[in-house]
Protein backbone atom coordinates (compact mmCIF):
# COMPACT_ATOMS: atom_id res chain seq x y z
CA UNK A 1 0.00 0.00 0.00
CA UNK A 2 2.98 2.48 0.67
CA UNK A 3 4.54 1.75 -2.37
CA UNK A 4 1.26 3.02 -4.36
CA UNK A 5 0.74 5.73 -1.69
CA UNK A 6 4.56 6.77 -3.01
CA UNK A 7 4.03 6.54 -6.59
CA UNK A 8 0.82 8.57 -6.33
CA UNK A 9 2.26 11.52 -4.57
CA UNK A 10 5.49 11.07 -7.08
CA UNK A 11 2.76 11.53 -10.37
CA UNK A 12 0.60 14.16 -8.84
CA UNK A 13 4.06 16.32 -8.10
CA UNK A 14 5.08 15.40 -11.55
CA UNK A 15 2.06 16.60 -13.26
CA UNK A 16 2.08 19.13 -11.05
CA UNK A 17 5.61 20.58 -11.80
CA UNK A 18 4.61 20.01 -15.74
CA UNK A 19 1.25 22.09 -15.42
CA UNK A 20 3.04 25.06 -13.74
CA UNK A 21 5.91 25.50 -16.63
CA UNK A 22 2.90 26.10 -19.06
CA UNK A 23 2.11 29.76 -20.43
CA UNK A 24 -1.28 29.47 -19.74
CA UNK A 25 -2.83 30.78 -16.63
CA UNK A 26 -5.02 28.02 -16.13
CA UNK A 27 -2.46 25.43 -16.58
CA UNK A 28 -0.77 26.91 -14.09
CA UNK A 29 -3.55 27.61 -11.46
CA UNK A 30 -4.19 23.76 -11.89
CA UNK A 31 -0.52 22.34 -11.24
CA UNK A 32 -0.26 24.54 -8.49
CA UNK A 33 -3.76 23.01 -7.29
CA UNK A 34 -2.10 19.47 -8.07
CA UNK A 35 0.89 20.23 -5.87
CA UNK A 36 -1.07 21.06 -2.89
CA UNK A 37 -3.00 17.73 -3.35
CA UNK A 38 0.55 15.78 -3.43
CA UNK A 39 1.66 17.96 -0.24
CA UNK A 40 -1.53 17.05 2.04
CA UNK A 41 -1.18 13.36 1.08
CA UNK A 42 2.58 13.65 2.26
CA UNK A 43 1.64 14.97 5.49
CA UNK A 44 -1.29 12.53 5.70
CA UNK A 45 1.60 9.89 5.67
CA UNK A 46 3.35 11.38 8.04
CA UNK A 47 0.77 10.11 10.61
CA UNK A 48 1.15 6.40 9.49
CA UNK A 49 -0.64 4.72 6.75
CA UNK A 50 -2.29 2.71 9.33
CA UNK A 51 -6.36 0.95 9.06
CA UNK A 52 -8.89 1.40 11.60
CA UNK A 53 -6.35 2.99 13.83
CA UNK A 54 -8.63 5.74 16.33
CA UNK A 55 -6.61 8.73 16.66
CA UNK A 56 -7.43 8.87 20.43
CA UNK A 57 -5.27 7.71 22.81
CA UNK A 58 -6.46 4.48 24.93
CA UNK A 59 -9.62 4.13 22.18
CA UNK A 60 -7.76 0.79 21.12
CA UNK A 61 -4.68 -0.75 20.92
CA UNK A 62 -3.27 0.76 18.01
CA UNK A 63 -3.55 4.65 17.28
CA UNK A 64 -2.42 7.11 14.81
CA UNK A 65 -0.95 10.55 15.06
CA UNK A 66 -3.86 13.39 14.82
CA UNK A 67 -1.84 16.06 13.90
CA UNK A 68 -0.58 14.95 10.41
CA UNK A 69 -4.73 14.91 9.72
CA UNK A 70 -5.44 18.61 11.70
CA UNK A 71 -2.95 19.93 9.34
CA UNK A 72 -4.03 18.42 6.20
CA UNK A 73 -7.86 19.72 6.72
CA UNK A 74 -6.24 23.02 7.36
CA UNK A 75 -4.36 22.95 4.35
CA UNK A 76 -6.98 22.08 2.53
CA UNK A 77 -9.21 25.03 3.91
CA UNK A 78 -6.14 27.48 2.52
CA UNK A 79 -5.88 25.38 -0.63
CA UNK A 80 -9.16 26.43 -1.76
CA UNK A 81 -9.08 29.99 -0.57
CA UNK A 82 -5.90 30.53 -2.61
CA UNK A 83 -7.03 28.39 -5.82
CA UNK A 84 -10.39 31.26 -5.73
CA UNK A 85 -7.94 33.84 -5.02
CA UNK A 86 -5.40 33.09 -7.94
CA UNK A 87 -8.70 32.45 -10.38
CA UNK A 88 -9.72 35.45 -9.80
CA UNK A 89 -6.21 37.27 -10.21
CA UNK A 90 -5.83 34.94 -13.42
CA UNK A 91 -9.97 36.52 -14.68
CA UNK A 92 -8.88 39.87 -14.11
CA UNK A 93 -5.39 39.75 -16.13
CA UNK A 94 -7.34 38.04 -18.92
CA UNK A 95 -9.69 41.06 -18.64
CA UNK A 96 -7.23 43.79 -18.47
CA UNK A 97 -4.45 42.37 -21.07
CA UNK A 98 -6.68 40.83 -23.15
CA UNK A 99 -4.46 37.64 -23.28
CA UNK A 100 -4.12 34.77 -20.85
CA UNK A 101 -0.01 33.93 -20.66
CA UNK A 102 1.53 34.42 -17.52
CA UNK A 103 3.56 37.00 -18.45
CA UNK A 104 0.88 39.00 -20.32
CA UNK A 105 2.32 38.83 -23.95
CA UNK A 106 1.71 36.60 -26.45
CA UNK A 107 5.14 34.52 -28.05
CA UNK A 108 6.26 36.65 -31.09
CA UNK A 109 5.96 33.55 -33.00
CA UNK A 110 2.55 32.74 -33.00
CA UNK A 111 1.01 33.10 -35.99
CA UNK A 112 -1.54 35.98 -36.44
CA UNK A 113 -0.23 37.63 -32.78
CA UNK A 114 -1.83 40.58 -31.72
CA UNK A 115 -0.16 43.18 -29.71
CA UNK A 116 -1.13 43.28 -26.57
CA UNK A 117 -1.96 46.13 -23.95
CA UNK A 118 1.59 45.95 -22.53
CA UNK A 119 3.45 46.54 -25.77
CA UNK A 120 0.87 49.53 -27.14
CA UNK A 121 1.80 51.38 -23.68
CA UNK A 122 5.36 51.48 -24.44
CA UNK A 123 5.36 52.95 -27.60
């Protein structure tokens, strides 16, 4: 079970890393989304991969750590206020530029570019 555990915290960094080296905002917003998920199951580890283990003291015989899981629902709570935060940073770029790359300018070599915002202000 740990070895799968392992290898899906290894792909979801992986494809998380890959989304975030895109040009497009909402690549980006969701590898950075995909990285948080492969952070909380980390820390969920960290508590022992253990089943039907209470997380109370004296509740049974075997027990896992709490705090591994406090911090993951926290995380999670944070998670989605900054995924809501960045979409809405990402909708009002998009608005404002009129194009949605990360940097605000569209690759000189794409065929039929239009100049953006950015590049008509500093002529």
């Amino acid at each position: 079970m740990e070895i799968l555990y392992a290898c899906c915290v290894g792909f979801l960094t992986a494809c998380g890393v890959f989304l975030v080296l895109r040009e497009r905002t909402f690549p980006v917003v969701l590898g950075l989304t995909l990285l948080s998920y492969a952070v909380n199951l980390f820390l969920f580890a960290s508590g022992r991969l253990t089943e039907a283990a209470a997380p109370i003291l004296g509740a049974g015989d075997r027990y896992t750590d709490p705090l591994p899981q406090a911090l993951v629902l926290t995380a999670i709570v944070i998670g989605f206020a900054m995924t809501a935060f960045v979409v809405i940073l990402a909708m009002r770029a998009r608005a404002d530029l009129g194009v949605d790359h990360v940097d605000g300018r569209l690759p000189d070599d794409t065929p039929g570019a239009q100049p953006t915002r950015q590049k008509d202000a500093k002529k």
